[in-house]
C-alpha atoms as a PDB file:
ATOM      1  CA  UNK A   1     -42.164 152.756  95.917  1.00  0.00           C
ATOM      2  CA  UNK A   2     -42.267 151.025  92.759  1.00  0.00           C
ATOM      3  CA  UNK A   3     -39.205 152.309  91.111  1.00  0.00           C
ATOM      4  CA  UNK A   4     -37.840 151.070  94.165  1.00  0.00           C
ATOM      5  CA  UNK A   5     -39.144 147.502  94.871  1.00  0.00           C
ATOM      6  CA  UNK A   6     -38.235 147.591  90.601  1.00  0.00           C
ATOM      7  CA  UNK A   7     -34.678 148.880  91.490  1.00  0.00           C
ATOM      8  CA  UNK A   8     -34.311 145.836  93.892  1.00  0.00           C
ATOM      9  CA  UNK A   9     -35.401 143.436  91.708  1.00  0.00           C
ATOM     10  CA  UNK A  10     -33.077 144.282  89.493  1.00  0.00           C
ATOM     11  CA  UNK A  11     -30.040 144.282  91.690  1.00  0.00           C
ATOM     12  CA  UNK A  12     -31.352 141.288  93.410  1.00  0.00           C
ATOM     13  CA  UNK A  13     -31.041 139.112  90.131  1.00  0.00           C
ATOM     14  CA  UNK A  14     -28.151 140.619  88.747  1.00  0.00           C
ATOM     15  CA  UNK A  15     -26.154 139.583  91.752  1.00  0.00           C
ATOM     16  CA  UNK A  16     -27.879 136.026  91.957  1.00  0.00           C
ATOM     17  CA  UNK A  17     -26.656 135.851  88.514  1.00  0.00           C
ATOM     18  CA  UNK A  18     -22.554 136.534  90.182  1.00  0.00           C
ATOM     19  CA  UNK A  19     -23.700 134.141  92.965  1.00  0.00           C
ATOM     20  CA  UNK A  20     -24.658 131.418  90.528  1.00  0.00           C
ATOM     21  CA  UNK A  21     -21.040 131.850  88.427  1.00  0.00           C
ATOM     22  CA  UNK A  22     -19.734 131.273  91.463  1.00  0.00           C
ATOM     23  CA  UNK A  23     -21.648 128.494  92.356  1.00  0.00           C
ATOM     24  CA  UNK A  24     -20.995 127.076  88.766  1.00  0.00           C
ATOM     25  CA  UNK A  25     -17.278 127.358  89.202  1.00  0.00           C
ATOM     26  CA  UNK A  26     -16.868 125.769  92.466  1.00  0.00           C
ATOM     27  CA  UNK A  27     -18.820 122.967  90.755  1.00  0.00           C
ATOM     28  CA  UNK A  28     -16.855 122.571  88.178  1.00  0.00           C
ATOM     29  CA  UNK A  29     -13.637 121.554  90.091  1.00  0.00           C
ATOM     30  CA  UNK A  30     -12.581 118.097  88.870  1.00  0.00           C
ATOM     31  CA  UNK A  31     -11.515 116.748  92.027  1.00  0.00           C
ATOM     32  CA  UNK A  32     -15.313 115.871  92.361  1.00  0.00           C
ATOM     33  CA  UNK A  33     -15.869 113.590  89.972  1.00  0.00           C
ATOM     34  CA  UNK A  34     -11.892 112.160  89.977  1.00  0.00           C
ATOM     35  CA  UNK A  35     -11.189 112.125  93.173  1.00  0.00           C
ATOM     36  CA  UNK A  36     -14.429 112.375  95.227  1.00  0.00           C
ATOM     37  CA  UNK A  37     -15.865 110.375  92.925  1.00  0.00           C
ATOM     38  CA  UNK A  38     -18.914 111.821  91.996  1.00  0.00           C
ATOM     39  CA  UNK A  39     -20.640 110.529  88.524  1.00  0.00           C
ATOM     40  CA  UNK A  40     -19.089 112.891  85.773  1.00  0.00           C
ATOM     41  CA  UNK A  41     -22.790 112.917  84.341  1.00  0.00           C
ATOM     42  CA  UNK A  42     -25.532 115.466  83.909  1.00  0.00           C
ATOM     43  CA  UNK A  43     -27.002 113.626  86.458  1.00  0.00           C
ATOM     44  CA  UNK A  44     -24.210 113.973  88.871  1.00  0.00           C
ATOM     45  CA  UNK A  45     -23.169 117.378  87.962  1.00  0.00           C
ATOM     46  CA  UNK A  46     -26.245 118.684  88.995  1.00  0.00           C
ATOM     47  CA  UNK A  47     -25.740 117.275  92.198  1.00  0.00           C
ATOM     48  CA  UNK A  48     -22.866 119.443  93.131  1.00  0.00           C
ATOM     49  CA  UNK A  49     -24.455 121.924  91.474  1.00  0.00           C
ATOM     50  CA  UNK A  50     -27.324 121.601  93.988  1.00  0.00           C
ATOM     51  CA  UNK A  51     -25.208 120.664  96.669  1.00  0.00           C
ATOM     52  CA  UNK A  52     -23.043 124.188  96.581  1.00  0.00           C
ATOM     53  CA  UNK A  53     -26.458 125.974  95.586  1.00  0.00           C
ATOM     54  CA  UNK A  54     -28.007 124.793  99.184  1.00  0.00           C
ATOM     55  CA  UNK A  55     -25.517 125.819 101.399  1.00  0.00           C
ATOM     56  CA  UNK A  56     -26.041 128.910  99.874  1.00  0.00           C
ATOM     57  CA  UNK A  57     -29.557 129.289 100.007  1.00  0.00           C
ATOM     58  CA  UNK A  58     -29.573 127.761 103.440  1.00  0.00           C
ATOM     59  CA  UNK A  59     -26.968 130.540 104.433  1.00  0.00           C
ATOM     60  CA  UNK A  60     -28.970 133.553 103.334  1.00  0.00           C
ATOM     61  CA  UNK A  61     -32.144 131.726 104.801  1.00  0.00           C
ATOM     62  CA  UNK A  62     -30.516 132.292 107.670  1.00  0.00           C
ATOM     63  CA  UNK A  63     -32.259 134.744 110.568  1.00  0.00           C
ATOM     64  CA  UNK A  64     -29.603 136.652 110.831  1.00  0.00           C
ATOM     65  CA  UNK A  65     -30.197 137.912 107.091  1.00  0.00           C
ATOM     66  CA  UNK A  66     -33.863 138.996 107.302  1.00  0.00           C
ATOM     67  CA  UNK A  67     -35.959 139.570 104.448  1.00  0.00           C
ATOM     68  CA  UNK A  68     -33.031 140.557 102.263  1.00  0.00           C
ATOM     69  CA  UNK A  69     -31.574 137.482 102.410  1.00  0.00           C
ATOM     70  CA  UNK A  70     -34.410 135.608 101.368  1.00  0.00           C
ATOM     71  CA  UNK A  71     -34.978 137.635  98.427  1.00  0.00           C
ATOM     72  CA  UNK A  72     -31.614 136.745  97.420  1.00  0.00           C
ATOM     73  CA  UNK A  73     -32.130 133.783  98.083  1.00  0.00           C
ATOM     74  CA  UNK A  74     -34.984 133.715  95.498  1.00  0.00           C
ATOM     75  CA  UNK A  75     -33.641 135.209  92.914  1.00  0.00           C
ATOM     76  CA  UNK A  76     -30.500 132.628  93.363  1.00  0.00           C
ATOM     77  CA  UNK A  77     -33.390 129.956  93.296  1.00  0.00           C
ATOM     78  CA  UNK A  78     -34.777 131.991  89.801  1.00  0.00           C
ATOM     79  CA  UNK A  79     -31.574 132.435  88.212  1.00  0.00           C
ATOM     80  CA  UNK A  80     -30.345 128.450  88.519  1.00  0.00           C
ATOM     81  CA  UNK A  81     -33.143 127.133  86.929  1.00  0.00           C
ATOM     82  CA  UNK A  82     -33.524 129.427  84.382  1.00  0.00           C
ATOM     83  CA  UNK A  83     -30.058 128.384  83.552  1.00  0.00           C
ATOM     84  CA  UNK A  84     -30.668 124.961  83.673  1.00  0.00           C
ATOM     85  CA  UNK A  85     -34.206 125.417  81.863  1.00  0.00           C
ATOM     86  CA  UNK A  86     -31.929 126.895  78.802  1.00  0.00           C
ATOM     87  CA  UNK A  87     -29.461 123.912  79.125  1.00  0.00           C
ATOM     88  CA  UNK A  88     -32.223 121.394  78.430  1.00  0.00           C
ATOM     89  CA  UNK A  89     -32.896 122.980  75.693  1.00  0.00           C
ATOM     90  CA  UNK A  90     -29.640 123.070  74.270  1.00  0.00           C
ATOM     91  CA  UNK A  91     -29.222 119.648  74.499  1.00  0.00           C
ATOM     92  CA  UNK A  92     -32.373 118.824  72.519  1.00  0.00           C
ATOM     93  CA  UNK A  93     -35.267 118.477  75.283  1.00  0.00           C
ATOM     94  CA  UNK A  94     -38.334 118.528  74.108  1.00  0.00           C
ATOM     95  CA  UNK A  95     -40.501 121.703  74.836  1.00  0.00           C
ATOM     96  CA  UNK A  96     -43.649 119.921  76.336  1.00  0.00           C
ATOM     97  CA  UNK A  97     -41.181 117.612  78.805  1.00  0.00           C
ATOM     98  CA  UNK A  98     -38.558 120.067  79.684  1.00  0.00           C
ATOM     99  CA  UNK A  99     -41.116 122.555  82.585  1.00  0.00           C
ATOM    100  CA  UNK A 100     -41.990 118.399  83.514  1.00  0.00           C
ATOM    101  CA  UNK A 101     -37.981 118.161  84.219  1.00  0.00           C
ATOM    102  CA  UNK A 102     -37.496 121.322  85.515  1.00  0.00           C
ATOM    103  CA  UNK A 103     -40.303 120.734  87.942  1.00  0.00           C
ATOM    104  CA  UNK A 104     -38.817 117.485  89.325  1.00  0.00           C
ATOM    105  CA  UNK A 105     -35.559 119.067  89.532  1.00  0.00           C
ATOM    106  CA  UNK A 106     -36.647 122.406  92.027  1.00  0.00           C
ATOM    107  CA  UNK A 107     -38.398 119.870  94.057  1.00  0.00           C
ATOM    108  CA  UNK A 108     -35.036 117.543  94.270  1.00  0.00           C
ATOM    109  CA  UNK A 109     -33.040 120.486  94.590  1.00  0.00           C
ATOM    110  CA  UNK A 110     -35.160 121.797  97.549  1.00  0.00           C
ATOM    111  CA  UNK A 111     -35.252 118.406  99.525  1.00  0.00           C
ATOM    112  CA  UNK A 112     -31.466 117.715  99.088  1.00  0.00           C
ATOM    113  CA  UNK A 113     -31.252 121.645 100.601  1.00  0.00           C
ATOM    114  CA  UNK A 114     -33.191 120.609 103.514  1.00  0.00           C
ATOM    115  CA  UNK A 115     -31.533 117.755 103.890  1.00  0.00           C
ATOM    116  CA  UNK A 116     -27.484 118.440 103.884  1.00  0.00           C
ATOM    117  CA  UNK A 117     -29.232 121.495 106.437  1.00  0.00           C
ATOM    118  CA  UNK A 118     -30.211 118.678 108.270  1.00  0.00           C
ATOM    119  CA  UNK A 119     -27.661 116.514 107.853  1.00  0.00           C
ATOM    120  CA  UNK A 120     -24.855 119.299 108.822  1.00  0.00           C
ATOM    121  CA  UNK A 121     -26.477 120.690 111.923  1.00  0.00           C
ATOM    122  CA  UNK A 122     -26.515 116.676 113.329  1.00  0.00           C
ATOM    123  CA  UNK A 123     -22.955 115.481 112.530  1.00  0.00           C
ATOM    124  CA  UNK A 124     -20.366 114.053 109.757  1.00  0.00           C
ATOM    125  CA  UNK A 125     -22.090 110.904 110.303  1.00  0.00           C
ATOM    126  CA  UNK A 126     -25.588 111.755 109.100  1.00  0.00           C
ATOM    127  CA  UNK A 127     -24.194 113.548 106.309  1.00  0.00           C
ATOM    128  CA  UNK A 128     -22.612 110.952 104.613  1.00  0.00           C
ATOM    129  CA  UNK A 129     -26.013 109.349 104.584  1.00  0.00           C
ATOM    130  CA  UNK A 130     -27.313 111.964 103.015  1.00  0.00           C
ATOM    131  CA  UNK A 131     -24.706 112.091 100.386  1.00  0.00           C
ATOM    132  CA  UNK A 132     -24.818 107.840  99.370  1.00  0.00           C
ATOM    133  CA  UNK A 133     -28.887 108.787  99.136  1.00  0.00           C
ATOM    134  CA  UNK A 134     -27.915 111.693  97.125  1.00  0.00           C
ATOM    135  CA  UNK A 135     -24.904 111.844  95.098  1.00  0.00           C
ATOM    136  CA  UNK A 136     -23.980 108.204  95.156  1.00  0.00           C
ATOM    137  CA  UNK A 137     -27.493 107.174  94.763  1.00  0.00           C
ATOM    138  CA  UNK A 138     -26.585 105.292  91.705  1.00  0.00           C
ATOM    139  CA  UNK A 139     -23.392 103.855  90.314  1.00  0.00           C
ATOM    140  CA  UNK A 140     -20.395 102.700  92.161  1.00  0.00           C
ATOM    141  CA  UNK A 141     -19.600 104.282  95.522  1.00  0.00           C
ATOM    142  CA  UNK A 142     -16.257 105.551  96.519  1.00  0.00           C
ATOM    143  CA  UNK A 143     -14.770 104.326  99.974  1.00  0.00           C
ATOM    144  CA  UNK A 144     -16.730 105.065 103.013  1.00  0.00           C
ATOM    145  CA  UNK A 145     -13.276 107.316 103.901  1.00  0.00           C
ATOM    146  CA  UNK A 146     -13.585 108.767 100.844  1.00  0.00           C
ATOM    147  CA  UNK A 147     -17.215 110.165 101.457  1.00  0.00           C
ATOM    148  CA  UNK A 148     -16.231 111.350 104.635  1.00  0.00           C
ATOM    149  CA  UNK A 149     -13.568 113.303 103.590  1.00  0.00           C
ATOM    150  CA  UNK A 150     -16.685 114.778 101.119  1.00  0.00           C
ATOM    151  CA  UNK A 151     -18.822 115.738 104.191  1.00  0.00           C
ATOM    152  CA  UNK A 152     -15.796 117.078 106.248  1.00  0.00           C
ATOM    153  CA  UNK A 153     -15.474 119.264 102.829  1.00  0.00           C
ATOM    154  CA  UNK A 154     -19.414 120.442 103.195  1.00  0.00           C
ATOM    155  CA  UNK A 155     -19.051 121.016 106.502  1.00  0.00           C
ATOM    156  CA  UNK A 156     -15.961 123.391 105.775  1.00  0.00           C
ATOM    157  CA  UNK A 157     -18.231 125.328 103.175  1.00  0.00           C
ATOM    158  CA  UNK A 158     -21.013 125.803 105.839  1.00  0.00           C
ATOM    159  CA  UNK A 159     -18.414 127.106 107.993  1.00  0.00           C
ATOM    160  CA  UNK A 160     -16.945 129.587 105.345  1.00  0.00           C
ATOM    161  CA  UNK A 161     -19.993 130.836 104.547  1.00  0.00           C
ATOM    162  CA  UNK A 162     -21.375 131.644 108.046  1.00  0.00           C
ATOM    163  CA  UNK A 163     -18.551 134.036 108.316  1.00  0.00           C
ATOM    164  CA  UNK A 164     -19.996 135.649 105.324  1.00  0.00           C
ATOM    165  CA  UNK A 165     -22.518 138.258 105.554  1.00  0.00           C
ATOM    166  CA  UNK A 166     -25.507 139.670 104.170  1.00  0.00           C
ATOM    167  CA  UNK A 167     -23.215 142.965 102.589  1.00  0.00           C
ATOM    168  CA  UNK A 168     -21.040 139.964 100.764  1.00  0.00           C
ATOM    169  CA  UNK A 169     -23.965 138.598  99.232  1.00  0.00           C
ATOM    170  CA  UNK A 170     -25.420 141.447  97.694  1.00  0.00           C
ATOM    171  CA  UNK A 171     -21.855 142.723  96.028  1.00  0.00           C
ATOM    172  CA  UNK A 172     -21.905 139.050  94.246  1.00  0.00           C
ATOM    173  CA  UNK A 173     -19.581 137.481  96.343  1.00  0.00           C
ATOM    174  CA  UNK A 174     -19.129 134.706  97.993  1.00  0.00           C
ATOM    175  CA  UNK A 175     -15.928 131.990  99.209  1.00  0.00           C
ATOM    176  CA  UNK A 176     -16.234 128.073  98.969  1.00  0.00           C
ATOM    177  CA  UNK A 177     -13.304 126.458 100.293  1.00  0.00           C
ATOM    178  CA  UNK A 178     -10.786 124.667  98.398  1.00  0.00           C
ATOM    179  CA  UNK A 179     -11.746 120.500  98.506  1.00  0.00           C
ATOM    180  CA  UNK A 180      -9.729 118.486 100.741  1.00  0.00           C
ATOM    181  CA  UNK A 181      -9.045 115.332  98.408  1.00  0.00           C
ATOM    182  CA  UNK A 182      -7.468 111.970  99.374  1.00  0.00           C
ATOM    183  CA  UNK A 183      -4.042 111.563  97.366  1.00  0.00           C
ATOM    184  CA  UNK A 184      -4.482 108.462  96.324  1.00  0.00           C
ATOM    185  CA  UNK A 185      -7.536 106.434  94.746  1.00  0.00           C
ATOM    186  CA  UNK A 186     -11.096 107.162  96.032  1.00  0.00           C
ATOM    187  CA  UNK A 187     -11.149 103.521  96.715  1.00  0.00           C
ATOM    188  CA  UNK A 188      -8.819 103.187  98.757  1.00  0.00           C
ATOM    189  CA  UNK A 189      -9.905 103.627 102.504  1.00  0.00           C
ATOM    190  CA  UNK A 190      -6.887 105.498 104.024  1.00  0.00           C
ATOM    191  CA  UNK A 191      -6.540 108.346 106.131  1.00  0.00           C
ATOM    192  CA  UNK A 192      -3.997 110.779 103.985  1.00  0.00           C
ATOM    193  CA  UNK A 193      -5.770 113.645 102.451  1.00  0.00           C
ATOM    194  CA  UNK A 194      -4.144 116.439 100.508  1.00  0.00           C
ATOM    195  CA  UNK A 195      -5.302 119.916  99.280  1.00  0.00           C
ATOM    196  CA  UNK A 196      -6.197 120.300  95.698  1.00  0.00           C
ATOM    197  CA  UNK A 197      -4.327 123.606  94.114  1.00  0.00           C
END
């Protein structure tokens, strides 16, 4: 039984590690920060970072994906912050302040989880609230068309990944859609919208 719960483990944060790649990838599309307008900072990279990280959690949190899910789900949650706990470091943060940091962070990255959940499940409306507390929360925003063409893009992802199951998951898979972007500058207020490549 051991070997086995061991075995699991194992798997489990190997394919968190796939899951997070993916997550990291997604989240690394420019069309955030140029055309969605989201702060091309550490500060606002995590933020998409988190943002793509949630739905994902959320997803295998999901009934419909038991217990499995959740350990994924976990070990997804394990993996990130490890990652981001060696990043700090990298970039020169002190050893006593960086499990400080890392703390605030899980406990920002869980509310803004709960939150676009939230947010998602009652309407574009509320989740462009969630995203000018969130990802605009400092800086300049981009127009209020411009953000909702950013929660029309979330609510996509939630909808891509519900068609995903628990199987996909555990091979290290899973599909974001591509952004919907506005062709012309975020601060601009128009309707036309355009698919980035």
């Amino acid at each position: 039984m051991l070997y086995l719960l061991t075995q699991k483990g194992r798997l489990s944060r190997a394919k968190a590690k796939e899951l997070f790649q993916i997550v990291l990838r997604q989240s690394r599309n420019p069309y955030f920060y140029e055309m969605f307008g989201v702060p091309d900072t550490v500060e606002g990279r995590f933020e998409i970072v988190s943002l793509h990280g949630g739905l994902l959690v959320n997803r295998l949190c999901r009934p419909d994906m038991g217990r499995e899910g959740k350990i994924l789900a976990q070990a997804f949650f394990d993996v990130m912050f490890k990652n981001i706990d060696w990043s700090m470091r990298e970039r020169g943060v002190g050893d006593l302040a960086v499990p400080r940091r890392i703390k605030k962070l899980m406990s920002d990255f869980k509310g803004r989880a709960f939150a676009y959940d939230e947010s998602c499940r009652a309407g574009c409306s509320e989740l462009t609230h969630a995203l000018a507390r969130n990802v605009y929360a400092e800086g300049p925003k981009p127009s209020a068309e411009t953000i909702k063409q950013f929660a029309q893009y979330i609510q996509s992802c939630v909808t891509e990944l519900e068609k995903q199951g628990l199987s996909d998951f555990w091979r290290g898979i899973a599909h974001f859609p591509v952004p919907v972007i506005p062709s012309n500058n975020n601060q601009n207020g128009t309707n036309n919208a355009t698919q980035a490549a």
